[in-house]
N, C-alpha and C. Protein backbone atom coordinates (compact mmCIF):
# COMPACT_ATOMS: atom_id res chain seq x y z
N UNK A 1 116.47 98.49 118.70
CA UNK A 1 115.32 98.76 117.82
C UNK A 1 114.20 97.78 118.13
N UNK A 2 112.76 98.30 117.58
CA UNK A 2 111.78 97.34 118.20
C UNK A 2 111.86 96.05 117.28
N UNK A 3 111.16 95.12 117.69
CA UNK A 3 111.27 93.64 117.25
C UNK A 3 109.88 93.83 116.68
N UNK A 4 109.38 94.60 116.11
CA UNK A 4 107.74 94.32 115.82
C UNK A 4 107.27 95.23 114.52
N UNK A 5 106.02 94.75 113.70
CA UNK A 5 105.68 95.54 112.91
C UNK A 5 104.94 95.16 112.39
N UNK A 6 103.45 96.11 112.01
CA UNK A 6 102.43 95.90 111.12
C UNK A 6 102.34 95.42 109.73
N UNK A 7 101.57 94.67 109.42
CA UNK A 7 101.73 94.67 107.68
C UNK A 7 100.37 93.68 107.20
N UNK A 8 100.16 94.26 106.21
CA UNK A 8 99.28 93.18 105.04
C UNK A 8 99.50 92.07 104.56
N UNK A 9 98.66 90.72 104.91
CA UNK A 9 99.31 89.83 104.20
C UNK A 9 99.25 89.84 102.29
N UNK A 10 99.99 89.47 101.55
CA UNK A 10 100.18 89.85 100.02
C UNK A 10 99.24 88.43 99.48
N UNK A 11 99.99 87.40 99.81
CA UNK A 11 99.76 86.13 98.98
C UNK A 11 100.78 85.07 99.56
N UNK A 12 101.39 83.93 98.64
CA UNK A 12 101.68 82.95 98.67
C UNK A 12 102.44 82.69 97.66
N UNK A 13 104.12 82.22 97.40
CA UNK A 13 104.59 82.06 96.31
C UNK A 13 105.48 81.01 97.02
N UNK A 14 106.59 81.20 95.92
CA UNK A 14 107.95 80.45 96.51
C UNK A 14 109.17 81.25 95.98
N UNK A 15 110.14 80.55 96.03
CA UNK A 15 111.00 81.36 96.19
C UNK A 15 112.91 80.71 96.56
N UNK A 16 113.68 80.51 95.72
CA UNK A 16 114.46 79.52 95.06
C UNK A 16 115.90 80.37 96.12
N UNK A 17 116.87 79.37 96.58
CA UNK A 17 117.92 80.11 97.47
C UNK A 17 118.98 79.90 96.09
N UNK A 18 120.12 80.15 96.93
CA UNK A 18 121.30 80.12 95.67
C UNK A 18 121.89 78.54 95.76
N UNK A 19 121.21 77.73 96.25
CA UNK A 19 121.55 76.32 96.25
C UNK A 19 120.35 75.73 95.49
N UNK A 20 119.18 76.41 94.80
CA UNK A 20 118.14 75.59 94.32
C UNK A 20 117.10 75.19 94.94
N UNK A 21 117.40 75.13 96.72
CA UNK A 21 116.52 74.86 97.09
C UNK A 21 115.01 75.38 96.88
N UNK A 22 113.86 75.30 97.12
CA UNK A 22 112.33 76.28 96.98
C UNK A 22 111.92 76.30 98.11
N UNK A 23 111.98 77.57 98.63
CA UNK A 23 110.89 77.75 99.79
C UNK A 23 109.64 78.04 99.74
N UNK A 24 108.59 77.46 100.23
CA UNK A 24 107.18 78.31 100.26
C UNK A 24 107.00 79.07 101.16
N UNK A 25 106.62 80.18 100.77
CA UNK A 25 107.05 81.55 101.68
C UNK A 25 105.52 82.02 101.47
N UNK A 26 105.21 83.27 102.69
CA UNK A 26 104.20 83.79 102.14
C UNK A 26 104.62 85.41 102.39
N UNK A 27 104.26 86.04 101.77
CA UNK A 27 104.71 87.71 101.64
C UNK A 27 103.94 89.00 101.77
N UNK A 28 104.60 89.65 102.78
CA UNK A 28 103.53 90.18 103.95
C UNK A 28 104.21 91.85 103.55
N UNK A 29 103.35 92.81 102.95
CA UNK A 29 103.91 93.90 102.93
C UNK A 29 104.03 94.44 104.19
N UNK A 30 105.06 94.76 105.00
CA UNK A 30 105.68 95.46 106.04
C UNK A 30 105.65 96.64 106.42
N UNK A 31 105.09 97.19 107.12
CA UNK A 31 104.90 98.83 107.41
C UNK A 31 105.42 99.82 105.71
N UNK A 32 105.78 100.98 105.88
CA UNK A 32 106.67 101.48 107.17
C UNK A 32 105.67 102.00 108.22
N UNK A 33 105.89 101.81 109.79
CA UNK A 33 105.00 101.83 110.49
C UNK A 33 105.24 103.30 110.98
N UNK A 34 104.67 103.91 111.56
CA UNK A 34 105.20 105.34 112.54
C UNK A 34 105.08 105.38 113.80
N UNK A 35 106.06 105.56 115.07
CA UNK A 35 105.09 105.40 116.65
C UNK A 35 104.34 106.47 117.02
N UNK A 36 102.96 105.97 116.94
CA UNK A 36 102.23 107.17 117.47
C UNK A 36 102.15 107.13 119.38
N UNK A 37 102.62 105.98 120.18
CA UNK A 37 102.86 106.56 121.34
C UNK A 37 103.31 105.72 122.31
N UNK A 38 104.13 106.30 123.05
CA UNK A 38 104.98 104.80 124.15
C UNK A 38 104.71 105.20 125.58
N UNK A 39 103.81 103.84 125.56
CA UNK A 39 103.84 103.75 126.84
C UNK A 39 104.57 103.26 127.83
N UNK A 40 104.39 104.21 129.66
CA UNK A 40 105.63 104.09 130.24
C UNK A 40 104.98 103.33 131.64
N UNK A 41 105.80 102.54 131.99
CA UNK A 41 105.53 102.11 133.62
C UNK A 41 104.79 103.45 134.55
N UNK A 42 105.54 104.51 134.31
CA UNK A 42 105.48 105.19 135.39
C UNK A 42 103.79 105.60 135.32
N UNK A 43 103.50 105.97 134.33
CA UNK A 43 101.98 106.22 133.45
C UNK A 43 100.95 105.48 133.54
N UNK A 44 101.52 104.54 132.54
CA UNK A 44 100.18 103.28 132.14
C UNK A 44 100.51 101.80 132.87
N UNK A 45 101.57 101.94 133.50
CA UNK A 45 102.12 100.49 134.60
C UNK A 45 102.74 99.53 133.53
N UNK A 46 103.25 99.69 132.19
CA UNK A 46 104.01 99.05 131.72
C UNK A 46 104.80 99.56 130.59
N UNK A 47 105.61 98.65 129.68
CA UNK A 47 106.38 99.41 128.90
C UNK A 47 105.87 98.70 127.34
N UNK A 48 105.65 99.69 126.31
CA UNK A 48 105.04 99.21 124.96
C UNK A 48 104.85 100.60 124.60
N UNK A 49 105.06 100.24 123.01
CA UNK A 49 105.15 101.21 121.65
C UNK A 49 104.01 101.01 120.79
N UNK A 50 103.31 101.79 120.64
CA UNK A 50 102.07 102.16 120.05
C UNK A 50 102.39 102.30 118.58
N UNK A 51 102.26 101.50 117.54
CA UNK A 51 102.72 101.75 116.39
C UNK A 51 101.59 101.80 115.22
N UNK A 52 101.17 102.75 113.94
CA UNK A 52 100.22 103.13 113.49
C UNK A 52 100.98 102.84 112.08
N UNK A 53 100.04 101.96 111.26
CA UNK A 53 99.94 101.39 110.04
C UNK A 53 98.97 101.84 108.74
N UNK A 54 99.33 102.29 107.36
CA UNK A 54 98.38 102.33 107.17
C UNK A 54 97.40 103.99 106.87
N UNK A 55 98.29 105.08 106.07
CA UNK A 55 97.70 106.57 105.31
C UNK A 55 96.32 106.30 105.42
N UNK A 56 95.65 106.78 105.81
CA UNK A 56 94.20 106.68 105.55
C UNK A 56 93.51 108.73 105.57
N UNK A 57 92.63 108.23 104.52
CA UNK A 57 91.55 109.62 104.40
C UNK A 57 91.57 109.94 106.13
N UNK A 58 91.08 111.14 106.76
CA UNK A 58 90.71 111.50 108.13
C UNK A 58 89.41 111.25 107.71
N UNK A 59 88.54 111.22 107.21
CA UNK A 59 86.92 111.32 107.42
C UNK A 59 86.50 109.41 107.39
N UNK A 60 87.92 108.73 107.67
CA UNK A 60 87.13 107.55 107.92
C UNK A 60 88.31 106.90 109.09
N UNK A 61 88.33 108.03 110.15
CA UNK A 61 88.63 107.31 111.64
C UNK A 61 87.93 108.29 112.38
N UNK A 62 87.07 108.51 113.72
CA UNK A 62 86.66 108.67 114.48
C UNK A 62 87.11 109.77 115.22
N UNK A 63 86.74 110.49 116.08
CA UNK A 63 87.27 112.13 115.96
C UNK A 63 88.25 111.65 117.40
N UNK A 64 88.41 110.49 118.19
CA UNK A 64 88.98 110.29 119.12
C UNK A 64 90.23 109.79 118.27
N UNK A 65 90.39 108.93 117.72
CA UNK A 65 91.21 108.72 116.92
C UNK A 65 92.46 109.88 116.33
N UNK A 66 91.25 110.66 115.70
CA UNK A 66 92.02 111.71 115.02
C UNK A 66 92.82 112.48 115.76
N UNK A 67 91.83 113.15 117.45
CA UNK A 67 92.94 114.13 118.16
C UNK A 67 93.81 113.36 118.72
N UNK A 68 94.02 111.70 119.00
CA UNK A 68 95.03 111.36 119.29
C UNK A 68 96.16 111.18 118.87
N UNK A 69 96.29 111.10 117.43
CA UNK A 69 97.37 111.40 116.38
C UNK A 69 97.38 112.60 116.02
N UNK A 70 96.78 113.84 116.24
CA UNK A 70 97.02 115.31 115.89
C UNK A 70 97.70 115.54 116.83
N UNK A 71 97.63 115.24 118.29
CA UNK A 71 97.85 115.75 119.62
C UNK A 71 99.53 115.26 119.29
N UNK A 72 99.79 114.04 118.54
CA UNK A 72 101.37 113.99 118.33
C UNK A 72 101.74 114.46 116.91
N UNK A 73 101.13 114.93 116.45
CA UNK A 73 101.56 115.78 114.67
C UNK A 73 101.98 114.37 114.14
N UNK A 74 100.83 113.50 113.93
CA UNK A 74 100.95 112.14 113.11
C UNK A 74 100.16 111.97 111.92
N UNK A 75 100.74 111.93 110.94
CA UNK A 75 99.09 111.31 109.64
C UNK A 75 98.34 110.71 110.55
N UNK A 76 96.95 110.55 109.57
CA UNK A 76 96.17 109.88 109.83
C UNK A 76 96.51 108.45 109.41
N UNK A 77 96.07 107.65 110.32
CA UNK A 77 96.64 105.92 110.68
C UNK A 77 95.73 105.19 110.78
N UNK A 78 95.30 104.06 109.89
CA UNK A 78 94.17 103.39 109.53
C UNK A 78 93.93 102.29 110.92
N UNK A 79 95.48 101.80 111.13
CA UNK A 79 95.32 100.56 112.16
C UNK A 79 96.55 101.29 113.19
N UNK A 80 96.11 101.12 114.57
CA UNK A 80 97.12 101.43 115.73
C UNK A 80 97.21 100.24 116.74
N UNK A 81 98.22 99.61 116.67
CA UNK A 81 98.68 98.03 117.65
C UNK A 81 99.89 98.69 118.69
N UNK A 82 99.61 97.86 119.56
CA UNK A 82 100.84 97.65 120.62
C UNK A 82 101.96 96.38 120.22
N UNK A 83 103.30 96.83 120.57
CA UNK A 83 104.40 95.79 120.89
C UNK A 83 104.55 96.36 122.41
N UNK A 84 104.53 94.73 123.38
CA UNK A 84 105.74 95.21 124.48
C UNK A 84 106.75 95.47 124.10
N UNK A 85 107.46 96.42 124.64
CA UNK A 85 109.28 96.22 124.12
C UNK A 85 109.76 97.51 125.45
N UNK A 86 110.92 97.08 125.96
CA UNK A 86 111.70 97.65 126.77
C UNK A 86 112.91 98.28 126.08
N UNK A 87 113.85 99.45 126.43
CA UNK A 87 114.82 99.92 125.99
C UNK A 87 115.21 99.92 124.40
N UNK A 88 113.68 100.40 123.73
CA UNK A 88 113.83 100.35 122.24
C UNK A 88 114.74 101.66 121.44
N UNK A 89 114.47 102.92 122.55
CA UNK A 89 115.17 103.81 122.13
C UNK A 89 113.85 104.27 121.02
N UNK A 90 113.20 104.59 121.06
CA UNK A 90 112.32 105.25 120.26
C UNK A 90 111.98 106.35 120.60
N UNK A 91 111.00 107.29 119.83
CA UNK A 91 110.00 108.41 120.53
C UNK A 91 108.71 108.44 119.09
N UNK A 92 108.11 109.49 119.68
CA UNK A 92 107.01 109.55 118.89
C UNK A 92 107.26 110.13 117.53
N UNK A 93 106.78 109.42 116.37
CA UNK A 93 107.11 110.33 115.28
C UNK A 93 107.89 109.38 114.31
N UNK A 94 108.52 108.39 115.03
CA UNK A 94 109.79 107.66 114.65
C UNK A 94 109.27 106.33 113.09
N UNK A 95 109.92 107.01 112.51
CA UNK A 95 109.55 105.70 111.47
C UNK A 95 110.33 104.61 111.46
N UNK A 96 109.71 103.21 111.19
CA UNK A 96 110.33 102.08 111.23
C UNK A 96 109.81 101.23 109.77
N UNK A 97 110.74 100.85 109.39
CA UNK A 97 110.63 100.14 107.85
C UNK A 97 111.09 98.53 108.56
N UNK A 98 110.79 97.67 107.05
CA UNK A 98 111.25 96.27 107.75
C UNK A 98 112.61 95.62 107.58
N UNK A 99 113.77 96.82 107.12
CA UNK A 99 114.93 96.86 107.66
C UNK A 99 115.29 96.93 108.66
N UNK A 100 114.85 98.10 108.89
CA UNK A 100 114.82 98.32 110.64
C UNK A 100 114.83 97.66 111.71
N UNK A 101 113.14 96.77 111.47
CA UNK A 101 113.11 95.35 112.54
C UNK A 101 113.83 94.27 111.97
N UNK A 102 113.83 93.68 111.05
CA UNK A 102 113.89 92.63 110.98
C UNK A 102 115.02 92.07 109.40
N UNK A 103 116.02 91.01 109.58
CA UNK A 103 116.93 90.53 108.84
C UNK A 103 116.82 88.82 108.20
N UNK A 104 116.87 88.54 106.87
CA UNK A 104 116.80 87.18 106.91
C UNK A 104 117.59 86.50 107.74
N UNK A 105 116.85 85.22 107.66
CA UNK A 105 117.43 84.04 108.56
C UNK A 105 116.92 84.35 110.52
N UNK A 106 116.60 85.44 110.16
CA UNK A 106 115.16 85.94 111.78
C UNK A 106 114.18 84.46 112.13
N UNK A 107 113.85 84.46 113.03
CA UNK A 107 112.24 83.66 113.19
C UNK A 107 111.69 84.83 113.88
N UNK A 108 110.22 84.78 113.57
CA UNK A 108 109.36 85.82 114.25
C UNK A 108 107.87 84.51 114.26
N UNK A 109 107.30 85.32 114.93
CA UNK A 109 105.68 85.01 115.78
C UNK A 109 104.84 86.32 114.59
N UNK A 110 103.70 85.25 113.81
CA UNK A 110 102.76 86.02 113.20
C UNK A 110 101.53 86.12 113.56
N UNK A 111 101.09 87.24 113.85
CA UNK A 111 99.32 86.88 115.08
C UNK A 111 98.57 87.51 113.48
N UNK A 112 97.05 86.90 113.45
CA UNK A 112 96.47 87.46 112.09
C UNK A 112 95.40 86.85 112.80
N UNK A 113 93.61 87.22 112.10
CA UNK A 113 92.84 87.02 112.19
C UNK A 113 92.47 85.69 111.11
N UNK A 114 92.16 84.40 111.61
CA UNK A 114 91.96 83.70 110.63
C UNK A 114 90.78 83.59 109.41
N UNK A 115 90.65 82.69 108.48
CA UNK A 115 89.33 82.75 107.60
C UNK A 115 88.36 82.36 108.11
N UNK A 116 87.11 83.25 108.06
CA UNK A 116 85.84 82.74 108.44
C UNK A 116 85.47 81.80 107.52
N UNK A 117 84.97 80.13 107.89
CA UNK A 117 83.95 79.95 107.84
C UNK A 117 82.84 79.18 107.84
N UNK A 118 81.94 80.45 108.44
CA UNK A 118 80.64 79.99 108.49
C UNK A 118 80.02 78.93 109.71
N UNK A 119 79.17 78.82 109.49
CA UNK A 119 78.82 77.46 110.50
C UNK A 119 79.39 76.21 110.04
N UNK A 120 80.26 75.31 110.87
CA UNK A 120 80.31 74.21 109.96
C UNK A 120 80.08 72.51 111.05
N UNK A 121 80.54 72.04 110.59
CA UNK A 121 80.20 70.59 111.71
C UNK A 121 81.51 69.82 112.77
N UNK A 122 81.04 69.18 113.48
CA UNK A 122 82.29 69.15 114.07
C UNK A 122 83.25 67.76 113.53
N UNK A 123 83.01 67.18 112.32
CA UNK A 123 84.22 66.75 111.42
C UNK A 123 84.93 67.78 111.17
N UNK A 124 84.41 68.88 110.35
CA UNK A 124 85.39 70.09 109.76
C UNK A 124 86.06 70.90 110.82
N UNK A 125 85.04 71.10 111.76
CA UNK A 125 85.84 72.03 113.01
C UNK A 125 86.55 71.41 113.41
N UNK A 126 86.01 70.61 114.22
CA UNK A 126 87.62 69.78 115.49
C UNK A 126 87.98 68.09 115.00
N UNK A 127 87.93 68.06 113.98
CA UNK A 127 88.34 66.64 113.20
C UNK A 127 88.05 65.61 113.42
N UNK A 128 86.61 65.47 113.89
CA UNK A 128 86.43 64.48 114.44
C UNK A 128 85.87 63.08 113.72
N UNK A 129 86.33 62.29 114.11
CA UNK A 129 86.35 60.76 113.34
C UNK A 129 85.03 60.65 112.27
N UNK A 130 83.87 60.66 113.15
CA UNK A 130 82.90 60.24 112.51
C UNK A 130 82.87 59.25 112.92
N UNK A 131 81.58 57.99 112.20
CA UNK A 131 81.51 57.08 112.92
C UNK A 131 81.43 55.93 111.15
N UNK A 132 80.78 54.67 111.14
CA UNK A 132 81.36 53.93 110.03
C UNK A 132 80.66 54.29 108.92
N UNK A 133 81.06 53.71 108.27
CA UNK A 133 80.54 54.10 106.43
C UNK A 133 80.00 52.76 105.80
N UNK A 134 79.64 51.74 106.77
CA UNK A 134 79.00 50.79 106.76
C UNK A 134 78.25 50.35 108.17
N UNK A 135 78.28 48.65 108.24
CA UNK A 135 77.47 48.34 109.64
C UNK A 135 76.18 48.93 109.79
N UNK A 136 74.94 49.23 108.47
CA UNK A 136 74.06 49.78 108.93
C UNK A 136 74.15 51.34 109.55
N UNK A 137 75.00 52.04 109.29
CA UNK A 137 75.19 53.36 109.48
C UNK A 137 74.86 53.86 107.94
N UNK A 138 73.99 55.02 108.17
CA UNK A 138 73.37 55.69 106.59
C UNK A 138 73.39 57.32 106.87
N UNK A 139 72.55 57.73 107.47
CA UNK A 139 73.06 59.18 107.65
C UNK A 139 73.56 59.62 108.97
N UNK A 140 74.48 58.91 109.52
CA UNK A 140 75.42 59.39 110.51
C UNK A 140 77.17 59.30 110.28
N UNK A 141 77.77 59.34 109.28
CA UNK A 141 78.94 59.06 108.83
C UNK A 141 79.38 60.50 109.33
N UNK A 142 79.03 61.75 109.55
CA UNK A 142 79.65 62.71 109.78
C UNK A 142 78.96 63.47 111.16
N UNK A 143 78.39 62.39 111.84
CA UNK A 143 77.58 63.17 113.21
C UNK A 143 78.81 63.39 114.40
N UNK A 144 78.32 63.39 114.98
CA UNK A 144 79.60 63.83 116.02
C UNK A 144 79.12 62.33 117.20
N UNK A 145 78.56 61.95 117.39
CA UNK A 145 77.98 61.02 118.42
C UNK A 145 77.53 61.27 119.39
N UNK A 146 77.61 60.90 120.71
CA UNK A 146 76.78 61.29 121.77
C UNK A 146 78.22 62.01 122.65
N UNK A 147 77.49 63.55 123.21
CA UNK A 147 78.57 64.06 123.67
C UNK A 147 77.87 64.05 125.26
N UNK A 148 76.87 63.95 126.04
CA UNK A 148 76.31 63.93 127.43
C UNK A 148 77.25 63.14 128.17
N UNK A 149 76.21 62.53 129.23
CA UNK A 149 76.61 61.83 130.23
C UNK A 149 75.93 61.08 130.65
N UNK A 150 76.07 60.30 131.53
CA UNK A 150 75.00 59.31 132.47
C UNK A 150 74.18 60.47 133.44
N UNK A 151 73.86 59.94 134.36
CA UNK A 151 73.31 60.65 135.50
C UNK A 151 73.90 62.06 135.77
N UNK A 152 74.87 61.35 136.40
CA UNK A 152 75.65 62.75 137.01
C UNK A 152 76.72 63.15 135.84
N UNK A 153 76.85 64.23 135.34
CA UNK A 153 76.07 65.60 135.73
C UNK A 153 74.50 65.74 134.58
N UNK A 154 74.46 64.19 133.84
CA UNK A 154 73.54 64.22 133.10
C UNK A 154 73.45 65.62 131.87
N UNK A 155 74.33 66.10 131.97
CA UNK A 155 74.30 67.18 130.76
C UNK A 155 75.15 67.28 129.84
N UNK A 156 75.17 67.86 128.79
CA UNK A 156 76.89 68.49 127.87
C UNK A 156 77.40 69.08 128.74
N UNK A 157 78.69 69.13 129.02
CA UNK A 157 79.41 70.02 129.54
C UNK A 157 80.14 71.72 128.94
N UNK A 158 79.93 72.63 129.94
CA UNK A 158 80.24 73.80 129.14
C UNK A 158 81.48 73.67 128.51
N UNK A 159 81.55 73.69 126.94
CA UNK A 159 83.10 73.90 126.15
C UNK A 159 83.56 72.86 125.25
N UNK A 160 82.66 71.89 125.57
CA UNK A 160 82.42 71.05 124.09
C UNK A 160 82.47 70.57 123.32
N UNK A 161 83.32 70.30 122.12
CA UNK A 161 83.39 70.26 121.33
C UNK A 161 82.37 69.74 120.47
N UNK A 162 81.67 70.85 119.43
CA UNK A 162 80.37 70.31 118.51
C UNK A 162 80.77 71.47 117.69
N UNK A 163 79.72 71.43 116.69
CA UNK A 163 78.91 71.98 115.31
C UNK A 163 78.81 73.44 115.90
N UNK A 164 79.69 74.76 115.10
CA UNK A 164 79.20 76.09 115.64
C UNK A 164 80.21 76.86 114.17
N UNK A 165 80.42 78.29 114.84
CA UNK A 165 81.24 79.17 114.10
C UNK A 165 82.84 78.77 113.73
N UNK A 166 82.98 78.48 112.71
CA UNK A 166 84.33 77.69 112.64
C UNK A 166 85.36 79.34 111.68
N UNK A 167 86.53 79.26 112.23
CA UNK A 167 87.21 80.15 111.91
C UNK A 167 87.08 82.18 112.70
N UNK A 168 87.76 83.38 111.93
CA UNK A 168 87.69 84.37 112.33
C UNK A 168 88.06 84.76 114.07
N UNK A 169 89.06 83.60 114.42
CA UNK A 169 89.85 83.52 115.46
C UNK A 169 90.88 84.38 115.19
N UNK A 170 91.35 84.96 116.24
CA UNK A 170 92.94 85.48 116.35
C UNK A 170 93.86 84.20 116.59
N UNK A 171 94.90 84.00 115.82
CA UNK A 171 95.74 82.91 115.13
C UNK A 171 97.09 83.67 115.63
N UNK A 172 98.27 82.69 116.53
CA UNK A 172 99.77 82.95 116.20
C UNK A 172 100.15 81.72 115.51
N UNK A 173 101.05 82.42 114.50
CA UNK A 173 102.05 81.30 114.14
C UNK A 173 103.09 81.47 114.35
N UNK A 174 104.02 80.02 115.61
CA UNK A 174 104.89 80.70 116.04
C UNK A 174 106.47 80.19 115.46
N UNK A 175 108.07 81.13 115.83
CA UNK A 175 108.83 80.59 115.57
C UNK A 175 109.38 79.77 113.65
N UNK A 176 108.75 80.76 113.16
CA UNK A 176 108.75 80.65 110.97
C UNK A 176 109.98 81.44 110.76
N UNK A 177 110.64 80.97 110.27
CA UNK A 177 111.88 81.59 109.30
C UNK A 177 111.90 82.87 108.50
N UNK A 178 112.08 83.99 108.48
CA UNK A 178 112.38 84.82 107.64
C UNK A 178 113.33 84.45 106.37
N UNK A 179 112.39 84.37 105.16
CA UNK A 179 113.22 84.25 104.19
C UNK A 179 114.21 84.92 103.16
N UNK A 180 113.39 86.24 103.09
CA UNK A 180 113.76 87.48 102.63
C UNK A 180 112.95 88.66 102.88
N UNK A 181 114.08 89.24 103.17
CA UNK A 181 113.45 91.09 103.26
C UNK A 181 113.68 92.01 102.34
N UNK A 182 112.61 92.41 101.57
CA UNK A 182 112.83 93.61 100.49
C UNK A 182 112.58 94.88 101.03
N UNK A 183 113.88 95.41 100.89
CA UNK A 183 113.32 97.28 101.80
C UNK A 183 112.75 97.99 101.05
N UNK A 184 113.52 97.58 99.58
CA UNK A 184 112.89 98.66 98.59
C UNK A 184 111.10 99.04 99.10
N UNK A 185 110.48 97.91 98.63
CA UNK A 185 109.40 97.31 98.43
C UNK A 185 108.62 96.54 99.61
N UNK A 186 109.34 96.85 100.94
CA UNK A 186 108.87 96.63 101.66
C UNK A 186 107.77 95.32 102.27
N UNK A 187 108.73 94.64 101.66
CA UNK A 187 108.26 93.38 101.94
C UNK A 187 108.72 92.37 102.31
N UNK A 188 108.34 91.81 102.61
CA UNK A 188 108.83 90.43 104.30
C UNK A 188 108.44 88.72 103.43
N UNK A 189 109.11 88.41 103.46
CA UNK A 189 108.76 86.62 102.83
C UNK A 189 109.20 86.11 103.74
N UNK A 190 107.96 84.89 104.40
CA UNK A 190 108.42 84.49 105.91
C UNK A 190 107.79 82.58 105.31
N UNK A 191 108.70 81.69 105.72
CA UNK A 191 108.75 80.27 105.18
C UNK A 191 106.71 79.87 105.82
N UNK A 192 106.66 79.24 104.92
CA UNK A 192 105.53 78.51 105.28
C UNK A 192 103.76 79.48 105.56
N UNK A 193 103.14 79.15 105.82
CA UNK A 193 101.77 79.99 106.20
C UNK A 193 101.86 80.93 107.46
N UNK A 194 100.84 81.48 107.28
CA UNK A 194 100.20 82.56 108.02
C UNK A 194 98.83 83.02 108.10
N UNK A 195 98.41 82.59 109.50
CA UNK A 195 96.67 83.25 109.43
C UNK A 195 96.13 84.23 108.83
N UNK A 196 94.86 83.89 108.04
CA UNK A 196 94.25 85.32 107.70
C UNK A 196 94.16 85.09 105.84
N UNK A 197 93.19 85.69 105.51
CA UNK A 197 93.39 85.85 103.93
C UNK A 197 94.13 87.01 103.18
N UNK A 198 94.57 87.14 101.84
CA UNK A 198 94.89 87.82 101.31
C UNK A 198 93.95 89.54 101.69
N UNK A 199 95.53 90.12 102.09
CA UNK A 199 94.71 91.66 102.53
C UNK A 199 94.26 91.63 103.94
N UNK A 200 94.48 90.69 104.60
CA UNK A 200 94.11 90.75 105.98
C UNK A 200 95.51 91.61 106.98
N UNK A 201 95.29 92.01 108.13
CA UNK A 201 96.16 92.77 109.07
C UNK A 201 97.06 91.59 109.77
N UNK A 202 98.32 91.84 109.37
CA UNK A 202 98.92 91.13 109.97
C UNK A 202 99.89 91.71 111.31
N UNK A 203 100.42 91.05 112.68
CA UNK A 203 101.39 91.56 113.49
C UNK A 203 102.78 90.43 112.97
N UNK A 204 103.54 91.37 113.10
CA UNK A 204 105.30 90.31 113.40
C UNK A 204 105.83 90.75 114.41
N UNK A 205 105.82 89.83 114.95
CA UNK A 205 106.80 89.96 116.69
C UNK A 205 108.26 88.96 116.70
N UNK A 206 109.19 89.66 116.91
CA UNK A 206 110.45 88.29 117.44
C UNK A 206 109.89 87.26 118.26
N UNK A 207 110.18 86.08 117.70
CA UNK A 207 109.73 84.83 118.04
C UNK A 207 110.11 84.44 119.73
N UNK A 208 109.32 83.72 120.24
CA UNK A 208 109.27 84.22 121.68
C UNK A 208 109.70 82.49 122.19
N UNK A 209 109.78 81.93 121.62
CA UNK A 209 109.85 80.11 121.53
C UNK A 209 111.10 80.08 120.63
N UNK A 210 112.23 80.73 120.60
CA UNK A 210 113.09 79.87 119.52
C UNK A 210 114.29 78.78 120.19
């Protein structure tokens, strides 16, 4: 079966084992996903399952969209992602819940889009020291300092680190614990954080580092 699956992130709670311990978990509603199409070496030069997340109205996906899930007699599918996966045994049509993939005590890899924001400085972006909070220093406690050079090459160099768009990156988090899986309810509680805000698109992949 595939190792992978779409879902929403929910929120942030915790969540008590039968020893007392508390985990902080965060809880990611889990498909059920459907494959709308697998691709084959012989075809597209590799092997991956096209999986579609996500009932949506037809008058708000794109008419390419649409005949590509009509052309396989699929609902309409709000979000469509790839997993690589070899010898999954699937076909088109196939529903997968988060029974299916995935069992507590799992580690998986969570890819999500992180929080925007905004412009910010490069203390907040890339953590940078700053300089003193005395010695005649008054409004430079949060500048970044001098990032050039001497002569050669006499310039910033391309890549930087300074003051720009901080966040709305694609984020993995890798190798997190599965804490519990609810099939009923379709939902995934995985130890610790995960990129992205509440309601954002999340991927779960089997952890590729364990």
């Amino acid at each position: 079966m595939l190792k992978g699956l779409i879902g929403k992130k929910i929120g942030m709670t915790q969540i008590f084992d039968e020893t007392g311990v508390a985990y902080t978990v965060t809880l990611i509603e889990a498909g059920p996903c459907y494959v709308t199409q697998i691709r084959l070496p012989e075809k597209e030069g590799y092997s991956a399952v096209q999986l579609g997340f996500g009932e949506v109205n037809p008058k708000k996906l794109s008419n390419g969209e649409l005949g590509h899930l009509k052309a396989n007699e699929i609902s309409p599918m709000r979000y469509l992602r790839e997993f690589r996966a070899k010898d999954h045994g699937l076909k088109v049509g196939d529903k997968i819940t988060v029974a299916d993939a995935f069992a507590a005590g799992e580690r998986v890899d969570v890819i999500g889009v992180s929080k925007g924001k905004g412009f910010a400085g490069a203390v907040k972006r890339h953590h940078f020291h700053g300089m003193n909070a005395t010695h005649g220093t008054s409004d430079r406690n949060r500048a970044p300092g001098s990032r050039g050079s001497g002569t050669t090459p006499g310039r910033v160099l391309k890549g930087a680190r300074g003051a720009g768009h901080m966040g709305s990156d694609r984020v993995t988090t890798q190798n997190i614990k599965i804490v519990l899986v609810d099939a009923e309810r379709n939902l995934i509680a995985i130890n610790g954080a995960v990129p992205g805000a509440k309601g954002s698109l999340v991927m779960i992949k089997e952890a590729r580092k364990q």
